[in-house]
Protein backbone atom coordinates (compact mmCIF):
# COMPACT_ATOMS: atom_id res chain seq x y z
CA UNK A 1 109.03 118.81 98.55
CA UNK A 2 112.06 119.65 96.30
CA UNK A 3 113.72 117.37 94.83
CA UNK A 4 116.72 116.61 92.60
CA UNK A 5 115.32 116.00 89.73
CA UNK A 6 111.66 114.90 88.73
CA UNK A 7 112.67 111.24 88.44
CA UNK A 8 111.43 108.94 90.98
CA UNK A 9 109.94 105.34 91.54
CA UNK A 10 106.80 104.85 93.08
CA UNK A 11 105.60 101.80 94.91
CA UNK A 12 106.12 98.75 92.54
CA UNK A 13 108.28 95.76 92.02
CA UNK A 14 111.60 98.52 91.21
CA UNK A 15 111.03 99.43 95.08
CA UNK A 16 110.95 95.76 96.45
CA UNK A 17 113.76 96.08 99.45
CA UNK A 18 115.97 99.27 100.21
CA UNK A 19 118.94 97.78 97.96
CA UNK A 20 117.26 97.81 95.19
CA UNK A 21 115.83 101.97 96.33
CA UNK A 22 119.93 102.45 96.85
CA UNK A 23 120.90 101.62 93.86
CA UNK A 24 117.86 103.72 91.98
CA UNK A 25 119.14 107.09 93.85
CA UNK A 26 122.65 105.94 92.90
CA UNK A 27 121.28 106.03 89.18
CA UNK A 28 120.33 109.52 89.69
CA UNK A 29 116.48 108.90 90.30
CA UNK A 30 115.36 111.33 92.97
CA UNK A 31 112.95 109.98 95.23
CA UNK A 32 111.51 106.71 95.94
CA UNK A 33 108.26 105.57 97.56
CA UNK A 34 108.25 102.37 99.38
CA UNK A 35 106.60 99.07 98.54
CA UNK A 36 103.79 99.50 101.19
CA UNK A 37 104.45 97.59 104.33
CA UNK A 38 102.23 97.29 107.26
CA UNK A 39 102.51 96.19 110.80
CA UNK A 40 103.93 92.56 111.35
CA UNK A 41 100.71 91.18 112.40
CA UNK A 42 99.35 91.96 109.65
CA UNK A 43 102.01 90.69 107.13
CA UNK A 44 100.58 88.93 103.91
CA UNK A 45 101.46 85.85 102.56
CA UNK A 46 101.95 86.64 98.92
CA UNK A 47 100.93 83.96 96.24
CA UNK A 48 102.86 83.13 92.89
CA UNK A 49 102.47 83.91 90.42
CA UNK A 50 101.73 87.76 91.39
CA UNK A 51 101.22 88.64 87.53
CA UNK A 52 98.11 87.53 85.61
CA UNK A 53 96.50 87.66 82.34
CA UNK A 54 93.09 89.33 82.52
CA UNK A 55 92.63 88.56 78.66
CA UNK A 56 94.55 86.59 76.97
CA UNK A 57 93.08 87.77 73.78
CA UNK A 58 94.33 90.97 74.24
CA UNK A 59 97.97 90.00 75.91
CA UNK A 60 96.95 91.90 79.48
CA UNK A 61 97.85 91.30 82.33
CA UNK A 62 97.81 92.69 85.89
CA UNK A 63 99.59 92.79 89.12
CA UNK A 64 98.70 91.14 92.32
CA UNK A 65 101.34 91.87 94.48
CA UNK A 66 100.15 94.96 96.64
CA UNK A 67 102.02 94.39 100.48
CA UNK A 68 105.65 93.96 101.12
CA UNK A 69 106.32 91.16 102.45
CA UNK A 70 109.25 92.40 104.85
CA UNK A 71 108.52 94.06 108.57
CA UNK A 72 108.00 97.11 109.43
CA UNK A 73 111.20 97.27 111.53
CA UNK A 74 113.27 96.26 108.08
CA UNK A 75 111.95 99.22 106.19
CA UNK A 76 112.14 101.85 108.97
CA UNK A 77 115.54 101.04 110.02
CA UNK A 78 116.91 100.66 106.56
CA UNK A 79 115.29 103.96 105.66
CA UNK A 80 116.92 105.61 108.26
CA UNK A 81 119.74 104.56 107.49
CA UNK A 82 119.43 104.94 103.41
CA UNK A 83 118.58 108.62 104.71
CA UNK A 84 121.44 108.89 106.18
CA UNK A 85 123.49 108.39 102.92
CA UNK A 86 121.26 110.19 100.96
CA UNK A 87 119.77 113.21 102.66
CA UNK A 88 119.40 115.26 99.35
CA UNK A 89 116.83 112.45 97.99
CA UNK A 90 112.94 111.83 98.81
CA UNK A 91 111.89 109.00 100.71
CA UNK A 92 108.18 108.62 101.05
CA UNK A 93 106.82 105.23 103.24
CA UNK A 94 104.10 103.87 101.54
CA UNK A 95 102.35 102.52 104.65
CA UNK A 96 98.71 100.58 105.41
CA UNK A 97 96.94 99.03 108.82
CA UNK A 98 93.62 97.90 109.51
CA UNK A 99 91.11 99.96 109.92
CA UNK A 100 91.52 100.27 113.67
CA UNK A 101 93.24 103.69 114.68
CA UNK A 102 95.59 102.12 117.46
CA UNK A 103 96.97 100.25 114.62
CA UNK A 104 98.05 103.39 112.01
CA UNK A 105 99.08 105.17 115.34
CA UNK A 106 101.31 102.22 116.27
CA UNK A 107 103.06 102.10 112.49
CA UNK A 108 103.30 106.06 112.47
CA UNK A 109 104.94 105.96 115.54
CA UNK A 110 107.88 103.22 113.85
């Protein structure tokens, strides 16, 4: 890959929906990689709160929120189309399916 810069996001809360990617590669960061997103069957249904203290003793806490909760179609359309705009930058799709093959064949093929 080459990239811009070696500035990027990976797949956290900054990479929630693809406005929130624009405005990153607006910023200057050079690559993004998607919140992972999976086929729509498969959607989760996330829980609040998504952060929690694993010891409170030591003020730690940890992150829960692992799926996006938006479709497949949103993030590979919007990509597209975020590509589109900015065909200098790295997009990477953070993607996940069950452990049936037809499944990551279907979401490859998106």
């Amino acid at each position: 890959l080459k990239l811009l810069n070696p500035f990027g996001l990976s797949s956290a809360p900054p990479t929630t929906s693809l406005p929130m990617i624009e405005r990153a590669f607006e910023m200057g960061w050079a690559f993004a990689v998607t919140k992972t997103f999976t086929l729509d069957k498969d959607l989760p249904t996330n829980v609040t709160p998504r952060i929690y203290s694993i010891n409170e003793t030591q003020h730690t806490f940890a992150n829960i929120e692992l799926i996006s909760e938006k479709t497949a179609k949103y993030w590979c359309e919007g990509s597209k189309a975020l590509k589109a705009k900015y065909p200098n930058h790295v997009l990477i799709a953070s993607i996940m399916a069950s452990t049936q093959l037809r499944d990551w064949e279907e979401l490859i093929r998106l």
